[in-house]
Protein backbone atom coordinates (compact mmCIF):
# COMPACT_ATOMS: atom_id res chain seq x y z
CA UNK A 1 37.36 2.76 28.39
CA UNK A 2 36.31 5.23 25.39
CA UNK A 3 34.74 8.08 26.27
CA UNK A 4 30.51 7.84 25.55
CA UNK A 5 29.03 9.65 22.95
CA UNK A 6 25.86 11.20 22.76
CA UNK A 7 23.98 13.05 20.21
CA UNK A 8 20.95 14.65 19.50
CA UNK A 9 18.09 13.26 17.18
CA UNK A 10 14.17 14.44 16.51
CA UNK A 11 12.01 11.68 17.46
CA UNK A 12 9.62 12.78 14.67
CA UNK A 13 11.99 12.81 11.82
CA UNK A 14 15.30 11.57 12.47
CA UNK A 15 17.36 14.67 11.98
CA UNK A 16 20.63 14.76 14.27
CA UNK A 17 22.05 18.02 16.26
CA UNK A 18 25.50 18.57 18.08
CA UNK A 19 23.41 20.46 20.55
CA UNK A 20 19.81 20.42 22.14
CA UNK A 21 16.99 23.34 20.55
CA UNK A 22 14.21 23.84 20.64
CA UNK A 23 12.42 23.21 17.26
CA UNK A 24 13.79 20.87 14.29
CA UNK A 25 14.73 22.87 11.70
CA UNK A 26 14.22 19.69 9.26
CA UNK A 27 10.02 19.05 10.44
CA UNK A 28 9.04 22.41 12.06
CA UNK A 29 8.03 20.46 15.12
CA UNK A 30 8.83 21.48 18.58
CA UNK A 31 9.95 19.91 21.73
CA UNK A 32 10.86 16.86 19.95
CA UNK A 33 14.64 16.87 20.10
CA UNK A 34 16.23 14.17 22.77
CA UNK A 35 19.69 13.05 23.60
CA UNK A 36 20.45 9.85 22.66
CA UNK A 37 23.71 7.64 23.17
CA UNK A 38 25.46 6.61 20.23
CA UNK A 39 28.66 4.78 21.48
CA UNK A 40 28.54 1.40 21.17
CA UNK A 41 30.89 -1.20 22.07
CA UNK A 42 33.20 -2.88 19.16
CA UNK A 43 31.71 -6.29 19.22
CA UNK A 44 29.59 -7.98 16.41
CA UNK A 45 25.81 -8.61 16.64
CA UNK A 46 25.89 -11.09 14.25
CA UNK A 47 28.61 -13.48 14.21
CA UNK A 48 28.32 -17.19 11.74
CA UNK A 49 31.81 -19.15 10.78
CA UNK A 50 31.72 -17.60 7.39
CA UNK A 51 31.87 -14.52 8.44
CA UNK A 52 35.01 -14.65 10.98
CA UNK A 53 37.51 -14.63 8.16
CA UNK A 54 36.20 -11.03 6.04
CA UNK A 55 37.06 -11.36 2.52
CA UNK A 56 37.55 -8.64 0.42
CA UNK A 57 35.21 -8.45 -2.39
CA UNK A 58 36.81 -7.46 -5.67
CA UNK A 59 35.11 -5.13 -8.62
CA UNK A 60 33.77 -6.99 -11.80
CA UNK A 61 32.45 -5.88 -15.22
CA UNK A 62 28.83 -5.80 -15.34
CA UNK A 63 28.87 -8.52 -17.77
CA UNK A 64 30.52 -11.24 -15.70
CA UNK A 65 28.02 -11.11 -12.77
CA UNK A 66 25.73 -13.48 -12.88
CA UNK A 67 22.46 -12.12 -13.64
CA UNK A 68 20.24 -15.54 -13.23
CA UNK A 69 17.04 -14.98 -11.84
CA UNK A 70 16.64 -15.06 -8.19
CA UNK A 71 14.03 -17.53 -6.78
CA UNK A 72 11.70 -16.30 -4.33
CA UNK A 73 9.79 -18.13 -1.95
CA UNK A 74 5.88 -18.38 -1.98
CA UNK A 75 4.41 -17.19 0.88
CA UNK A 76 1.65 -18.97 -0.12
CA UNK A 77 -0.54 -15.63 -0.09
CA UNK A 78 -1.76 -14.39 -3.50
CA UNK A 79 -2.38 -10.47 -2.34
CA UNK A 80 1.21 -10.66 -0.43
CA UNK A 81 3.26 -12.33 -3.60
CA UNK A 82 1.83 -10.03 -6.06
CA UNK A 83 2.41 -6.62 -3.84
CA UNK A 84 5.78 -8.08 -3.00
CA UNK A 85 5.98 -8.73 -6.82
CA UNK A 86 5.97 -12.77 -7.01
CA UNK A 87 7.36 -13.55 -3.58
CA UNK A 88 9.97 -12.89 -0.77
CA UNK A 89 13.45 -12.67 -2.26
CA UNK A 90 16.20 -14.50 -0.14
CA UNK A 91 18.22 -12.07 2.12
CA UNK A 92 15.60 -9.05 1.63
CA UNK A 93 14.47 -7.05 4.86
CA UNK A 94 10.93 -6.22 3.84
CA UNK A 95 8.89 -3.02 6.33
CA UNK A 96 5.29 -3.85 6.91
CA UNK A 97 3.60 -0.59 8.72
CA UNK A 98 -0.08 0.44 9.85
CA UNK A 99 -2.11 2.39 12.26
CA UNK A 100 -2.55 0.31 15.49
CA UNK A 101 -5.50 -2.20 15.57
CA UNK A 102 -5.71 -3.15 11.81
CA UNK A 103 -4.42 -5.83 11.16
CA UNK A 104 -0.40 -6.28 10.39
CA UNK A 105 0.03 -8.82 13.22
CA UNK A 106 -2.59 -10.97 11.87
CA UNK A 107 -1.63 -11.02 9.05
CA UNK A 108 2.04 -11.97 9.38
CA UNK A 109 1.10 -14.28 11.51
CA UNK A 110 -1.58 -16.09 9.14
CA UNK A 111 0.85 -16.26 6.72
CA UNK A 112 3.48 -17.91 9.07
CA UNK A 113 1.50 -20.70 10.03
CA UNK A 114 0.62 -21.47 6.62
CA UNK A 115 4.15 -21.22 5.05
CA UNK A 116 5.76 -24.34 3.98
CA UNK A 117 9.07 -22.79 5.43
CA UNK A 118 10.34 -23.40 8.71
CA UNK A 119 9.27 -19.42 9.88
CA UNK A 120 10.41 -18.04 13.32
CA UNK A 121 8.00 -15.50 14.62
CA UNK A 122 9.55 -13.09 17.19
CA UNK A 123 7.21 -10.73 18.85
CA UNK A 124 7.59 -7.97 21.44
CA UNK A 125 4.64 -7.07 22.21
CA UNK A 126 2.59 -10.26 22.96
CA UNK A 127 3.19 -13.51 24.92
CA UNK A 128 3.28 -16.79 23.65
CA UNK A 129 -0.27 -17.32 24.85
CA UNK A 130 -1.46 -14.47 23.45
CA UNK A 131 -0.08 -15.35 20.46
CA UNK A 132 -1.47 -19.18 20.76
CA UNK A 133 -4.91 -17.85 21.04
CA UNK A 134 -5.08 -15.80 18.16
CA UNK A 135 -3.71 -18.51 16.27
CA UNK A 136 -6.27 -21.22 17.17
CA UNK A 137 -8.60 -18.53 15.49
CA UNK A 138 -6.81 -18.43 12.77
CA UNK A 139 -4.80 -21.35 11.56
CA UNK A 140 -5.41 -24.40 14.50
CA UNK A 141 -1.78 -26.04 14.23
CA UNK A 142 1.20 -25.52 12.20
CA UNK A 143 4.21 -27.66 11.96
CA UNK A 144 6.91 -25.23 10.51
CA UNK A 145 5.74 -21.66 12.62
CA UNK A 146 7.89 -21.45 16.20
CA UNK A 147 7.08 -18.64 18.34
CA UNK A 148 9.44 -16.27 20.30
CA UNK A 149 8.88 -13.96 22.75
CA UNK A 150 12.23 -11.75 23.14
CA UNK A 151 13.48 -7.56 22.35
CA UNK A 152 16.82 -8.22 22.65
CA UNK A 153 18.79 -8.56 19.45
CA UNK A 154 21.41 -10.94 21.37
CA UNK A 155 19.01 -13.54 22.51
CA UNK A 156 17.15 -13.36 19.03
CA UNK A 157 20.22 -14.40 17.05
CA UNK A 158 21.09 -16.98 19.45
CA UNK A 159 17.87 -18.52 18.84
CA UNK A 160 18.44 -18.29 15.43
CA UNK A 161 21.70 -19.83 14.91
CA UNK A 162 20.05 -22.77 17.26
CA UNK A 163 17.02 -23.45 14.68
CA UNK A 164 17.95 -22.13 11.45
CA UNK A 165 14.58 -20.98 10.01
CA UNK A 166 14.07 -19.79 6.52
CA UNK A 167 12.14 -16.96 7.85
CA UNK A 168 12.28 -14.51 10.18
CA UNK A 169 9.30 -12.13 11.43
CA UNK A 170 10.01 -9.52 13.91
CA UNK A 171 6.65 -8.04 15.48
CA UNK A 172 7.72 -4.68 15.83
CA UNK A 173 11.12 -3.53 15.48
CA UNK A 174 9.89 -0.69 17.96
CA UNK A 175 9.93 -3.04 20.70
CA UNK A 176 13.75 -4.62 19.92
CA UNK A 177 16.89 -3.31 22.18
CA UNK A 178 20.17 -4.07 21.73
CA UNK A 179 23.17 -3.92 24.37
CA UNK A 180 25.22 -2.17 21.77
CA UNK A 181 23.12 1.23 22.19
CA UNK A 182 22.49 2.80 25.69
CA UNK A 183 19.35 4.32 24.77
CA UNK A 184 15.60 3.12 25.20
CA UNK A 185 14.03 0.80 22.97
CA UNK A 186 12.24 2.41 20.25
CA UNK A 187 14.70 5.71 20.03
CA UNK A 188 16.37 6.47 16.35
CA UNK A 189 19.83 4.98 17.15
CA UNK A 190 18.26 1.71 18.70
CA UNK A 191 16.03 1.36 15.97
CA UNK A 192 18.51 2.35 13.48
CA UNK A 193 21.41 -0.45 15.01
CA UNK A 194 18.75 -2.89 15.04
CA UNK A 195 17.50 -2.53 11.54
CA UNK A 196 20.95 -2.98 10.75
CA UNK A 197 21.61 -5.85 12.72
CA UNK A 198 19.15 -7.36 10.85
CA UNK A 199 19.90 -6.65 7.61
CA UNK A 200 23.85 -7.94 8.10
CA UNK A 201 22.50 -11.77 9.10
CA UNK A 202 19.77 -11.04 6.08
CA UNK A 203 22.33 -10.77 3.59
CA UNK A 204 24.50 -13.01 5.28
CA UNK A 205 22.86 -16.15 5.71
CA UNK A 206 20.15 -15.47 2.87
CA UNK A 207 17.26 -15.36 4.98
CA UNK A 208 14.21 -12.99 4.20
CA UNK A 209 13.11 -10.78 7.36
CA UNK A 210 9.97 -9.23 7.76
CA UNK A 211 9.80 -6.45 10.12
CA UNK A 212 6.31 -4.27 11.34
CA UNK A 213 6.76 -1.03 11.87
CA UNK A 214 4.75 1.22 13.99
CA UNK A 215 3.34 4.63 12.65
CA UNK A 216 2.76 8.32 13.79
CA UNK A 217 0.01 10.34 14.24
CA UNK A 218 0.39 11.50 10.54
CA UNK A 219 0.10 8.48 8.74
CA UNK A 220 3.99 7.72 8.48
CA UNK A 221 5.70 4.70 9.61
CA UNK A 222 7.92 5.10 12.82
CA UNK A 223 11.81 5.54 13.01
CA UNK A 224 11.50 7.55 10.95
CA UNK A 225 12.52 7.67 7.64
CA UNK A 226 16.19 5.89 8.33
CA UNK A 227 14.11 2.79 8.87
CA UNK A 228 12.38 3.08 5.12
CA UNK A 229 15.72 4.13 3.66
CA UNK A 230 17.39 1.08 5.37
CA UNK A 231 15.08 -1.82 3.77
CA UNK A 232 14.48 -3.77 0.49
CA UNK A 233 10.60 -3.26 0.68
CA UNK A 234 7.95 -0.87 2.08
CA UNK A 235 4.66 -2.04 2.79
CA UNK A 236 1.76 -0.32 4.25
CA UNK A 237 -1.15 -2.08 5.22
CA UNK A 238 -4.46 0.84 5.16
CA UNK A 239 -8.03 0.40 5.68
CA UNK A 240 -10.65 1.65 8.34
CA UNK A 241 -11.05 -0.22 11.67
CA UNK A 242 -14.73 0.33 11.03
CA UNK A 243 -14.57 -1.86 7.71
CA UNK A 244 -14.35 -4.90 7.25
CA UNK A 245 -11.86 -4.45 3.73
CA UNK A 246 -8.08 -3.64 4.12
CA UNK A 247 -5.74 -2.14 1.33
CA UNK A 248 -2.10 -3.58 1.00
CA UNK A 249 0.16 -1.12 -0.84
CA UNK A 250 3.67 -1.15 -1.76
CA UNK A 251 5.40 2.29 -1.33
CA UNK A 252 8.91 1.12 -2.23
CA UNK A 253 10.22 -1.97 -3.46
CA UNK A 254 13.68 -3.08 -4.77
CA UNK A 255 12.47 -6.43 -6.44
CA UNK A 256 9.13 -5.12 -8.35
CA UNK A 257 6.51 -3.24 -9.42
CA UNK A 258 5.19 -0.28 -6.26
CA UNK A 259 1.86 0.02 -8.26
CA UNK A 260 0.06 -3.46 -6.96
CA UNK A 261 -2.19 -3.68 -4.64
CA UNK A 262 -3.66 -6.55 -2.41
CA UNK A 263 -6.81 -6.41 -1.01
CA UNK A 264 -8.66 -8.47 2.20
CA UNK A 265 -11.37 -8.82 3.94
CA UNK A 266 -11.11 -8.75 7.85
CA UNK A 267 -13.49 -12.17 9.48
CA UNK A 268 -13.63 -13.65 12.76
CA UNK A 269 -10.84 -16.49 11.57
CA UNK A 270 -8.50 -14.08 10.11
CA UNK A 271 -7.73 -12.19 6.52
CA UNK A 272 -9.25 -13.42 3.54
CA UNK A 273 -7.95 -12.67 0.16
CA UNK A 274 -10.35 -11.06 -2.24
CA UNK A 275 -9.63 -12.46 -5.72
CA UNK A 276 -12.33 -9.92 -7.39
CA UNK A 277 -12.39 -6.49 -5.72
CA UNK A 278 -14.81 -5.23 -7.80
CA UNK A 279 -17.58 -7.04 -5.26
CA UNK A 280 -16.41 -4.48 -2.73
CA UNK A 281 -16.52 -1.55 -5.07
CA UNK A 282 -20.13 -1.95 -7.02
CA UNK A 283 -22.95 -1.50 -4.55
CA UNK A 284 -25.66 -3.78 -5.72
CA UNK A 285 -28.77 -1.93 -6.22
CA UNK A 286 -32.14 -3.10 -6.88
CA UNK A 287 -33.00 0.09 -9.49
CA UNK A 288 -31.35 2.84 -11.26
CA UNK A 289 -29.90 5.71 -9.41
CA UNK A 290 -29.26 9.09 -10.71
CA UNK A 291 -25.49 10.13 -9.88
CA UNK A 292 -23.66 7.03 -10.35
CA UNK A 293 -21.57 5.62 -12.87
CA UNK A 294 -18.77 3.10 -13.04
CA UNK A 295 -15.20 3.14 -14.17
CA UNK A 296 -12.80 0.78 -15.19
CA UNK A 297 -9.50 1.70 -14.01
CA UNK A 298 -6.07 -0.36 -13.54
CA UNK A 299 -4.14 -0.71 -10.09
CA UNK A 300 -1.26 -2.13 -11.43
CA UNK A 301 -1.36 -5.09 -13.62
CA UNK A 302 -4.96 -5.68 -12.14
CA UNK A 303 -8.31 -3.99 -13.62
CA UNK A 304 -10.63 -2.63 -10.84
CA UNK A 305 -14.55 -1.74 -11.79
CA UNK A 306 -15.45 1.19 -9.22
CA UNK A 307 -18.38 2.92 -8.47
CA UNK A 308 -18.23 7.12 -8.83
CA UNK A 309 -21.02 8.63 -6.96
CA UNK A 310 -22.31 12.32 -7.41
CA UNK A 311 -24.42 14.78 -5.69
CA UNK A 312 -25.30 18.16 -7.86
CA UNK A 313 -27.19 20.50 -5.66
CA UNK A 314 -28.38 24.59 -5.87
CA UNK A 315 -25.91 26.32 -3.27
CA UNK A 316 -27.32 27.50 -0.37
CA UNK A 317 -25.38 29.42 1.85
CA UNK A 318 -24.27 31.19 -1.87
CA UNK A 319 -20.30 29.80 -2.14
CA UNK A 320 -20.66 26.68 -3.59
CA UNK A 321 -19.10 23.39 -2.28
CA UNK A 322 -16.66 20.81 -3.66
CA UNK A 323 -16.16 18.15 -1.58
CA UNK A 324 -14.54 14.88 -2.91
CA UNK A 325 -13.50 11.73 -1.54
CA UNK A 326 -10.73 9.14 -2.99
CA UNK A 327 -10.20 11.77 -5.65
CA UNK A 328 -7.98 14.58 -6.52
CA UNK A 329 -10.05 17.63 -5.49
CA UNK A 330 -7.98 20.19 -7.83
CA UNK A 331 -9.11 17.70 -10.63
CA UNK A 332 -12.92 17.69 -10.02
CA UNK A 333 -12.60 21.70 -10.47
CA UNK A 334 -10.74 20.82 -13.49
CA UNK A 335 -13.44 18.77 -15.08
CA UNK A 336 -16.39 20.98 -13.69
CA UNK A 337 -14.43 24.19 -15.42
CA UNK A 338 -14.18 21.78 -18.59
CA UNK A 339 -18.21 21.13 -18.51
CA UNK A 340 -18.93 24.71 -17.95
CA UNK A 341 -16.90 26.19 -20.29
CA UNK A 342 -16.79 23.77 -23.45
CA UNK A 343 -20.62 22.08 -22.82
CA UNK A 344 -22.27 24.70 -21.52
CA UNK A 345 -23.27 23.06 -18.29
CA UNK A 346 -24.25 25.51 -15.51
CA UNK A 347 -22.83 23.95 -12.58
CA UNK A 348 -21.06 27.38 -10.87
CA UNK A 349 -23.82 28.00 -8.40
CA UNK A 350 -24.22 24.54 -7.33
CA UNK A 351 -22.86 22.08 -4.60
CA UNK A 352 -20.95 19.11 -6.40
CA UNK A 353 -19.97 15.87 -4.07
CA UNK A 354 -17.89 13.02 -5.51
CA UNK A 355 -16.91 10.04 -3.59
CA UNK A 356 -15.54 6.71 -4.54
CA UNK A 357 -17.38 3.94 -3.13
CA UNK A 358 -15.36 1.36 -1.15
CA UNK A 359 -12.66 3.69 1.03
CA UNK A 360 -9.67 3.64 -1.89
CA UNK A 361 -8.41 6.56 -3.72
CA UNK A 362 -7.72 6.57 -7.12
CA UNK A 363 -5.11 8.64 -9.08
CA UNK A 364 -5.77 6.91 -12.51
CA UNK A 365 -7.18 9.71 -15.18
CA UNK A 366 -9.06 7.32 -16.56
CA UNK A 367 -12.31 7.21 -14.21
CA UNK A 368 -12.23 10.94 -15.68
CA UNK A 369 -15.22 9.77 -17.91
CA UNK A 370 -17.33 8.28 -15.42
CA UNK A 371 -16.63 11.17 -13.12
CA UNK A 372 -18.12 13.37 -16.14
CA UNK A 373 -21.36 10.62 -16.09
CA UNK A 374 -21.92 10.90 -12.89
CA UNK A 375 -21.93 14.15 -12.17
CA UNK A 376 -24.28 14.96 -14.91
CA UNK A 377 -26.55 12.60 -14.49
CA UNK A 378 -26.79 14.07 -11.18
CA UNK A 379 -27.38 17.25 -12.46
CA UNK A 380 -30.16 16.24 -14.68
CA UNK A 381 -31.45 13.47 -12.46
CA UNK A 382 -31.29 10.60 -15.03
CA UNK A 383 -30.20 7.27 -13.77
CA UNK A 384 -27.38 5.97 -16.22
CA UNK A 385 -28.26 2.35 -17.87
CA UNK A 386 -27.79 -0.51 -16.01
CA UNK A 387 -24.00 -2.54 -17.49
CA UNK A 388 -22.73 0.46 -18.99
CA UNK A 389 -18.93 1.88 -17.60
CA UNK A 390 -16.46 4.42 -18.63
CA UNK A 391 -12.43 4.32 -19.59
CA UNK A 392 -11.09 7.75 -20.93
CA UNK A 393 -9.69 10.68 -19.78
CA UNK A 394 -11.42 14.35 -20.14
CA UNK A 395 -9.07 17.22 -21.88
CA UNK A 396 -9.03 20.75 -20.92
CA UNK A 397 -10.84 21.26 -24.61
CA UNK A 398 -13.67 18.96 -23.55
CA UNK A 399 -12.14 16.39 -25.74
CA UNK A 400 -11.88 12.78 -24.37
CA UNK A 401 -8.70 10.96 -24.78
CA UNK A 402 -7.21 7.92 -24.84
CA UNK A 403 -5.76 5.77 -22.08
CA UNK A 404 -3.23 2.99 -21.89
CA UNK A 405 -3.97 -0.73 -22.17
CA UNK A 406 -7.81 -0.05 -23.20
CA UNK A 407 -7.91 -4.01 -24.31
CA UNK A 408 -7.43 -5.50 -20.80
CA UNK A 409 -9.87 -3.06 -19.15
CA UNK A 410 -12.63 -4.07 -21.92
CA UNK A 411 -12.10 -7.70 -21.01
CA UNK A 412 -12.92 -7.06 -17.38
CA UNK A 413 -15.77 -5.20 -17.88
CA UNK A 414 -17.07 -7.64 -20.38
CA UNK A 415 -16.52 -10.58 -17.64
CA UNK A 416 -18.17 -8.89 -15.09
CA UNK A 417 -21.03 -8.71 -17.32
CA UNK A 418 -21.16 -4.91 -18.76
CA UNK A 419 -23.29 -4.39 -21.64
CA UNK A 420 -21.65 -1.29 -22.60
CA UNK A 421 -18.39 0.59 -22.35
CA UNK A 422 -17.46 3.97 -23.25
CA UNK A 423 -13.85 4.79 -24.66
CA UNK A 424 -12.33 7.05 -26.70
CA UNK A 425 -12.25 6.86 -30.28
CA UNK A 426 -8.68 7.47 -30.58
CA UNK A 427 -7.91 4.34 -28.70
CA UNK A 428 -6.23 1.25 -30.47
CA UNK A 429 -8.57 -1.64 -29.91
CA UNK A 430 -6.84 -4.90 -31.33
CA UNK A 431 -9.38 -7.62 -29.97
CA UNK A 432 -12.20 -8.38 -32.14
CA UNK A 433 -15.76 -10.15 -31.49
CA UNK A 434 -16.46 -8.81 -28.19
CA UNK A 435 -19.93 -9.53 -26.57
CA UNK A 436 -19.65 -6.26 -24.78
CA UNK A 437 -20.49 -2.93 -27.11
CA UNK A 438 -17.89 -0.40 -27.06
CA UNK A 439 -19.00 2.76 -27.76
CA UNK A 440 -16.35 5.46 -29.26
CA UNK A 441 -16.91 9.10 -28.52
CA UNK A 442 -14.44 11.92 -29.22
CA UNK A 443 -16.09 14.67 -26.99
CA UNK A 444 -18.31 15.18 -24.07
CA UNK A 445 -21.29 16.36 -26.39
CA UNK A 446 -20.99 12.66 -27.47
CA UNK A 447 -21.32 11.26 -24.02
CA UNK A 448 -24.55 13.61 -23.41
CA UNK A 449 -25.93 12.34 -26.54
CA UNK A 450 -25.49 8.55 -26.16
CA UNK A 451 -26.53 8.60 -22.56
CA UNK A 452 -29.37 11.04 -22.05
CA UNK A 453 -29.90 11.88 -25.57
């Protein structure tokens, strides 16, 4: 019998040490360093008749592989196929993660029962009539969603090579164990020989996994980073418990874009998709208030109208405040430095608040402008006009300058029924005859003028 072999890992980043200390040298954090064993017997996980005869794969010029588009399978979600960047590619191991409580479960397992693929859902942490009850919320009956209750890897793939689905969910791959590894479920080298367990009958057999991954207490997802490093596709699934609206972001992805987003609403019967997320991010307001303006900016291939609110206040305990919220701070002391010194506002004695409405942050420079709007027309108390919004970004000289694909962000402000937009003059506008008026300025004296002057 070969000898076992241990090592030791951090259970907050993943770093392994011949020897037990103290404090990680990697993180910083202490105490977190635990033996783990890593000898595992020489048996395979995953064994299917193709693979019992290996065969060696040979190198090929670039231009003999075949390079015809893959077809990926609809999950019959809108927000999921466009974060995932059209739909789940055969074979790919995709990483869903979230803080406890909001929502990863349900959604997964919405999306199973509605998927015309035969989908087996394997979960850890509930029991099937847990998992029956939730779905009678949700989606009644489903004739393609089976439901298994198992952490071992072993049993799993029996199962598997039993039904055959076309899809595999594994609810969370912090609760899987495999007889290979010695050590607890949920350790690095359990979660790392299950991930790849997983990812051998994925590209095997063609079959798409989804895993959920749980987080940490700062935000990242569980494992730790092996587990991000070892998949196709990271998703993270944000939003506050207290809300109703969750955020679906892609943080890596092999197959598409990582700049989509997907956003829901949380009901009683599930997630539902929100095709316009603009009616999450306007507050609708019976008159004009003084500190708000909206921007048009782009989250990925799809426009977003958001509201910037601003509060401009005299300083009283003498330091003034800046306090933001869904925006870069270091940016608003950019633009208040630019209004100061190239204006001639007087804004260094005062309190200045800025908060996007609707829990997302934004790093597009283009809200710049209707940061600018806001902020002064909470300075001077003048409501802004009812349908006007902002695209451009502010300069360090005051100037304001132009940002990329102007034309699509003018046709979603014009179909959400904005009068009025306000762009930069050095933009390229190439559509003509539009009902919405879009006014060109070149610096902020210009945006004073047409809006309070």
């Amino acid at each position: 019998m070969s000898k076992v072999k241990t090592s030791f890992f951090c259970q907050n980043c993943g770093t392994s040490f011949s020897k037990w200390q103290g404090q990680c040298h990697a993180c910083k954090e202490w105490n977190t360093i635990a033996e783990e064993i890593i000898q595992k017997e020489e048996k395979k996980a995953w064994k299917t008749e193709s693979n019992t005869v290996s065969k060696a794969t040979k190198p090929l010029l670039i231009k003999e592989i075949d390079s015809t588009q893959e077809i990926r399978l609809n999950t019959t979600d809108g927000e999921l196929n466009r974060v995932l960047g059209g739909g789940l590619v055969p074979g790919s191991l995709t990483l869903l993660g979230g803080e406890p409580g909001i929502g990863k479960s349900t959604l997964l397992l919405q999306i199973s029962l509605k998927l015309p693929y035969k989908t087996l859902y394997v979960s850890g942490e509930e029991s099937q009539k847990q998992i029956k009850m939730r779905a009678e919320r949700i989606v009644p009956n489903s004739d393609n969603c089976y439901i298994l209750t198992e952490t071992k890897t072993q049993n799993i793939f029996k199962q598997i090579q039993e039904m055959q689905p076309e899809i595999v969910i594994i609810d969370s791959i912090q609760t899987l164990h495999t007889d290979y590894i010695e050590s607890s479920a949920g350790s690095i080298s359990q979660i790392r020989e299950c991930t790849a367990e997983l990812i051998k009958f994925a590209k095997e057999t063609n079959v798409p996994v989804i895993l959920i991954g749980h987080i940490t207490k700062d935000g990242t997802i569980a494992g730790p980073k092996i587990l991000e490093h070892m998949v196709d596709t990271v998703l993270q699934f944000e939003g506050d418990r207290n809300h109703v609206y969750r955020i679906l972001r892609s943080l890596k992805n092999r197959f598409g874009s990582t700049a989509e987003l997907g956003i829901y609403e949380m009901l009683g019967n599930g997630l539902r998709e929100v095709d316009n997320p603009s009616e999450i991010l306007i507050s609708h307001k019976e008159e004009s208030l003084s500190g708000t303006a909206i921007a048009c900016t782009l989250e990925g291939m799809r426009p977003l109208m958001i509201e910037i609110q601003s509060l401009v206040s005299s300083a009283v305990y003498g330091t003034p405040q800046r306090s933001t919220t869904g925006y870069n701070a270091k940016r608003l002391n950019m633009i208040l430095a630019v209004l100061e010194k190239r204006a001639g506002f007087r804004l260094g004695m005062k309190d200045v608040f800025l908060n996007v409405t609707g829990g997302i942050s934004v790093d597009d420079t283009a809200i710049d402008l209707a940061v600018v709007a806001a902020i002064l027309s909470s300075n001077e108390d003048i409501g802004i006009e009812e349908g006007f919004c902002f695209a451009g970004e502010v300069g360090l000289s005051g100037e304001i300058r132009p940002v990329n694909r102007i034309d699509q962000r003018i046709q979603e402000a014009e179909k959400l029924g904005f009068t009025t937009i306000l762009v930069s003059k050095h933009n390229k506008i190439s559509i003509k005859n539009n009902i919405i008026k879009v006014v060109l300025v070149s610096k902020i004296e210009d945006v004073v003028s047409e809006l309070f002057g």
